[in-house]
Structure formats: structure tokens, C-alpha cells
N, C-alpha and C. Protein backbone atom coordinates (compact mmCIF):
# COMPACT_ATOMS: atom_id res chain seq x y z
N UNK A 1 149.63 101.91 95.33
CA UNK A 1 150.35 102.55 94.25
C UNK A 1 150.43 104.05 94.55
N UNK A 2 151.67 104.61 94.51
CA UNK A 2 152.00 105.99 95.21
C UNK A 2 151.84 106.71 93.83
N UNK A 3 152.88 106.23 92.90
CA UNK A 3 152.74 107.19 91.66
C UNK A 3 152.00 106.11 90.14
N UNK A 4 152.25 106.54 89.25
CA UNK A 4 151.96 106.15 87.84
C UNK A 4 152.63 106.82 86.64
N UNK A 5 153.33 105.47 86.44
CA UNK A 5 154.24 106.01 85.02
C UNK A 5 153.82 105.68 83.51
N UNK A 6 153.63 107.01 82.66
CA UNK A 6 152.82 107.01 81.37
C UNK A 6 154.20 107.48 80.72
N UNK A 7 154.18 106.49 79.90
CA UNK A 7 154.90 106.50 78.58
C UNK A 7 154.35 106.81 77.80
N UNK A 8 154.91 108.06 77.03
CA UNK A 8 153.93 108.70 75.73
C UNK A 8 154.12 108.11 74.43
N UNK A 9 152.89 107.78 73.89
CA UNK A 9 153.45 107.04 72.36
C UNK A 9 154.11 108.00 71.39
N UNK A 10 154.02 109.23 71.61
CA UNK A 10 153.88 110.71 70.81
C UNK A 10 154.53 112.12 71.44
N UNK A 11 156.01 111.61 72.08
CA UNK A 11 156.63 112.79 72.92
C UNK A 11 155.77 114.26 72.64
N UNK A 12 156.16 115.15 73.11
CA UNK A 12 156.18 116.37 72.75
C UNK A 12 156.77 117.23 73.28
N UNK A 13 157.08 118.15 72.61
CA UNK A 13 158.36 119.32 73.16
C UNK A 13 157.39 120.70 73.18
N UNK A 14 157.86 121.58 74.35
CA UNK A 14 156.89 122.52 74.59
C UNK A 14 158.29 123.25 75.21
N UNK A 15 158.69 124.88 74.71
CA UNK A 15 159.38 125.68 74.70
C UNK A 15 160.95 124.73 75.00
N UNK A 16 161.20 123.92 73.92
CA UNK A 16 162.21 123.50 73.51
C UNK A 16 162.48 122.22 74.71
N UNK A 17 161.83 121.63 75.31
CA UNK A 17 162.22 120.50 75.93
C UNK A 17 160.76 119.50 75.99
N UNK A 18 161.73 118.18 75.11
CA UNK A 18 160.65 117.57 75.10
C UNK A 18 160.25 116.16 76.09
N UNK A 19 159.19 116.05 76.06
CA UNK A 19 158.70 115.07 77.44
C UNK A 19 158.17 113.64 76.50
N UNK A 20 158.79 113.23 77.47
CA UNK A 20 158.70 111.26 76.70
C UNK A 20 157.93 110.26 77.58
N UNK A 21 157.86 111.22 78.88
CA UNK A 21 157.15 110.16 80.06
C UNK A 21 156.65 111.16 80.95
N UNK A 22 155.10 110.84 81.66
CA UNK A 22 155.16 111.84 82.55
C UNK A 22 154.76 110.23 83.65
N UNK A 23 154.98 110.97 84.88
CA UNK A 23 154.97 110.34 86.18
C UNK A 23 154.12 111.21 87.36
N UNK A 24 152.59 110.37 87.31
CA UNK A 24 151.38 111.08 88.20
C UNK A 24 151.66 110.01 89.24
N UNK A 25 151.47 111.58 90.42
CA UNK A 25 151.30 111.29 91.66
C UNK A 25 149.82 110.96 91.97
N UNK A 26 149.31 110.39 93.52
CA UNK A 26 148.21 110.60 94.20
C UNK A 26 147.82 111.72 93.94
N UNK A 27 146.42 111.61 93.81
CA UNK A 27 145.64 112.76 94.01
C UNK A 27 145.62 112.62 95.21
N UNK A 28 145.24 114.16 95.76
CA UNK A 28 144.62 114.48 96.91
C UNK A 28 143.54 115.64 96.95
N UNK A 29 142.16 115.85 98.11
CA UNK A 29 141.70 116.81 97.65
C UNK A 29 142.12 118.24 97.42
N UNK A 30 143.04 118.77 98.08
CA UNK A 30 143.91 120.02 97.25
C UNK A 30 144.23 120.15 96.05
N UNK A 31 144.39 118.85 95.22
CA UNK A 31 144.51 118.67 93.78
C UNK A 31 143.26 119.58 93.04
N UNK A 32 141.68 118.75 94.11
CA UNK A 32 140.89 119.23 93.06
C UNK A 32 140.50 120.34 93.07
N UNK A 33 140.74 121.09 94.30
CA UNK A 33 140.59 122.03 94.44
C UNK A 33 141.27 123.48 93.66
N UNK A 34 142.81 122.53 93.42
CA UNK A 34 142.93 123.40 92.81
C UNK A 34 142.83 123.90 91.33
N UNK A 35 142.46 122.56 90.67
CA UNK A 35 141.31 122.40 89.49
C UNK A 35 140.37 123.41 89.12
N UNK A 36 139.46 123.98 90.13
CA UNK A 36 138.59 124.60 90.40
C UNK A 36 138.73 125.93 90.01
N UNK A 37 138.48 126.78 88.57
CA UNK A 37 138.48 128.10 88.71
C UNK A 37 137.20 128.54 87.92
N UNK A 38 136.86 129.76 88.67
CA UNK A 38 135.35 130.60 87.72
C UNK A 38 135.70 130.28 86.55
N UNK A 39 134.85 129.84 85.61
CA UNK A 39 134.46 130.27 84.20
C UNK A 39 135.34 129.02 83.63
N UNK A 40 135.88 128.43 84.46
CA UNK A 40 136.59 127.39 83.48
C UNK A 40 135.79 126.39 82.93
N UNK A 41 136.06 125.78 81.95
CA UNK A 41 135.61 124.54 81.58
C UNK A 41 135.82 123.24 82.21
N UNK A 42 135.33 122.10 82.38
CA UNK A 42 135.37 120.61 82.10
C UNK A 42 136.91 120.44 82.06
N UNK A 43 136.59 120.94 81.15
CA UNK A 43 138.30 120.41 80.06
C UNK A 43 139.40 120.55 80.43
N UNK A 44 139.58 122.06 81.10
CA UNK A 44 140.36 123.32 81.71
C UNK A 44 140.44 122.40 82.61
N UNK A 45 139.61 122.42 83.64
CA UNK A 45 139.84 121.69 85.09
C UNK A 45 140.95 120.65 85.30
N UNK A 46 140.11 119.41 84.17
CA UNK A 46 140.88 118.49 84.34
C UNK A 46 142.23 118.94 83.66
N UNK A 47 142.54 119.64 82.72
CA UNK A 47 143.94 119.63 82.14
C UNK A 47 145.09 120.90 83.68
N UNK A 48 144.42 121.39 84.19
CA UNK A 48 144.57 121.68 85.37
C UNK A 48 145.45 120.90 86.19
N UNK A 49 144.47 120.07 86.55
CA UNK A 49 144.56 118.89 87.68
C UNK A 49 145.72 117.72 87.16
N UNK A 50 145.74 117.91 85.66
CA UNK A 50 147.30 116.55 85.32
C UNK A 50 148.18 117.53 85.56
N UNK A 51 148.32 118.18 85.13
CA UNK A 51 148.88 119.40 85.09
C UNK A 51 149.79 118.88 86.15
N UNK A 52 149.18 119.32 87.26
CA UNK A 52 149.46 119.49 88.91
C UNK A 52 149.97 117.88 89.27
N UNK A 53 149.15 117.05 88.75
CA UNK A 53 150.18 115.72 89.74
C UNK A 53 150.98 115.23 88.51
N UNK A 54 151.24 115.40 87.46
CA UNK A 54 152.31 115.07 86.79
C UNK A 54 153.96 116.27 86.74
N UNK A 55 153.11 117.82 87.53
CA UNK A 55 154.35 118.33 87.86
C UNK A 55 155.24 118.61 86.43
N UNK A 56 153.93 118.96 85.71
CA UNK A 56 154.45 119.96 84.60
C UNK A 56 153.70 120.42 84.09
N UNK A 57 153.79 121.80 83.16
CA UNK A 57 153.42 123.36 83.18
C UNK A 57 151.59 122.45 81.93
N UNK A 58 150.97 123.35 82.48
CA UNK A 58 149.60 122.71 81.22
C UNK A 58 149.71 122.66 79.92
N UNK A 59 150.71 123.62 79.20
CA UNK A 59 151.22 123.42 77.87
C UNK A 59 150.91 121.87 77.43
N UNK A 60 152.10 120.91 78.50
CA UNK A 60 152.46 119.73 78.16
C UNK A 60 151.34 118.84 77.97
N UNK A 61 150.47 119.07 78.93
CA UNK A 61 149.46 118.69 78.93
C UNK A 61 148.81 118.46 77.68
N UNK A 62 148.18 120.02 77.37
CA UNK A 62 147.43 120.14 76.12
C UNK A 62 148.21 120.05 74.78
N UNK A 63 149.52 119.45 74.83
CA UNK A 63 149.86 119.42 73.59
C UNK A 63 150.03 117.98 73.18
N UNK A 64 149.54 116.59 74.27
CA UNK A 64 149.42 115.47 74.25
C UNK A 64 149.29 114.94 72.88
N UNK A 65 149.19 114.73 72.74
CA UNK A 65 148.22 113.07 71.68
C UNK A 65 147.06 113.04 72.65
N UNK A 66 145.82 112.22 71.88
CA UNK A 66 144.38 112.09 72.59
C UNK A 66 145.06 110.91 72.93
N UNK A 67 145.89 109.75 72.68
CA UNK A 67 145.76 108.49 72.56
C UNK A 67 146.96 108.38 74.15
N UNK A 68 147.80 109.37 74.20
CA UNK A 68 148.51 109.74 75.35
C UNK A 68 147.58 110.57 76.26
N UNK A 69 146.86 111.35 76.09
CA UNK A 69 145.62 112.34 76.85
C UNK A 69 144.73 110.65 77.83
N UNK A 70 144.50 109.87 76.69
CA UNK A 70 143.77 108.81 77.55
C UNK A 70 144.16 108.29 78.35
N UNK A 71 145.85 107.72 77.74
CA UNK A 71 146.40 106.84 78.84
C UNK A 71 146.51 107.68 80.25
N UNK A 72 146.63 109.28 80.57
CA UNK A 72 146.73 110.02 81.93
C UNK A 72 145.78 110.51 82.32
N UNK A 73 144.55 109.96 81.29
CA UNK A 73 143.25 110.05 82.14
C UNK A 73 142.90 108.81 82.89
N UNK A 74 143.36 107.60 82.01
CA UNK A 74 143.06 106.33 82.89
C UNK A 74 143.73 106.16 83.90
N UNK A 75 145.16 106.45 84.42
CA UNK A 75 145.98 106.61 85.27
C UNK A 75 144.95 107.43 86.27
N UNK A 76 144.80 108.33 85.85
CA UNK A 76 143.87 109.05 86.92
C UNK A 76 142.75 108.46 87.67
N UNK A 77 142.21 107.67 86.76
CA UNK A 77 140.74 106.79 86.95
C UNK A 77 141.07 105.78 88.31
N UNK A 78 142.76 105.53 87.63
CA UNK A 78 142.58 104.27 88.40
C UNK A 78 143.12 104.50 89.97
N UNK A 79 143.76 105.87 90.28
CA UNK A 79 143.89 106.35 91.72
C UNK A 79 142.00 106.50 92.51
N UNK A 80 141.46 106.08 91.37
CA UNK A 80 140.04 106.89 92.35
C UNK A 80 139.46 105.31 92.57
N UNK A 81 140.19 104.49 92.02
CA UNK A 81 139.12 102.97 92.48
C UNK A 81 139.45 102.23 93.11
């Protein structure tokens, strides 16, 4: 599986365009790396890192639904098994 497509139950629009689906790529370790900054949090990191393989700005990210936040964390889970 190259990518992973998440359908959001709970669009959201972030500076006037709103997102209905995001589509995560492979991780790779450059991903996590680039995750990685001083002083960040847990949280930060990972919202970072979707950030980066779904290939849109962290706004989108953090303005999820938890119940959409899960489904692109499990997507994530499941590139690592």
C-alpha cells in the first residue's frame, strides 16, 4: 500500500478552502525527522508529521475532528506494521 485514503466524517475549511479527504503517503525516515523540533511537544510532532505526508499546511490538521484525528492516526499505524 503506497498511499491511504481518509475520508473525513467532519470536513473542515481552513483559510476558506475546505478539505473532505486527505490522502497519506508512506512514511519515510525524513518524515520523522522532520517531525523533530526543540521544545516541541508529542502532539506538535505528530501533527507535524500528518501534516507532511498528507501534503497539507498543519492548520488542517489541527482543526480535525478527534474521530477524523483517529482515523489518520490509524492510517499511520498501519504503514508501520
Amino acid at each position: 500500500m503506497s498511499k491511504s485514503e481518509i475520508k473525513l466524517k467532519y470536513p473542515v475549511t481552513v483559510e476558506e478552502v475546505e478539505t473532505q479527504n486527505l490522502s497519506m503517503r508512506r512514511p519515510k525516515v525524513k518524515d520523522m525527522l522532520t517531525g523533530e523540533k526543540k521544545g516541541a511537544s508529542d502532539a506538535e510532532k505528530e501533527i507535524r508529521i500528518f501534516a507532511n505526508l498528507c501534503e497539507v499546511a498543519p492548520e488542517v490538521i489541527k482543526e480535525l475532528d478527534m474521530v477524523d484525528y483517529g482515523a489518520v492516526q490509524k492510517a499511520y499505524q498501519a504503514f508501520l506494521s
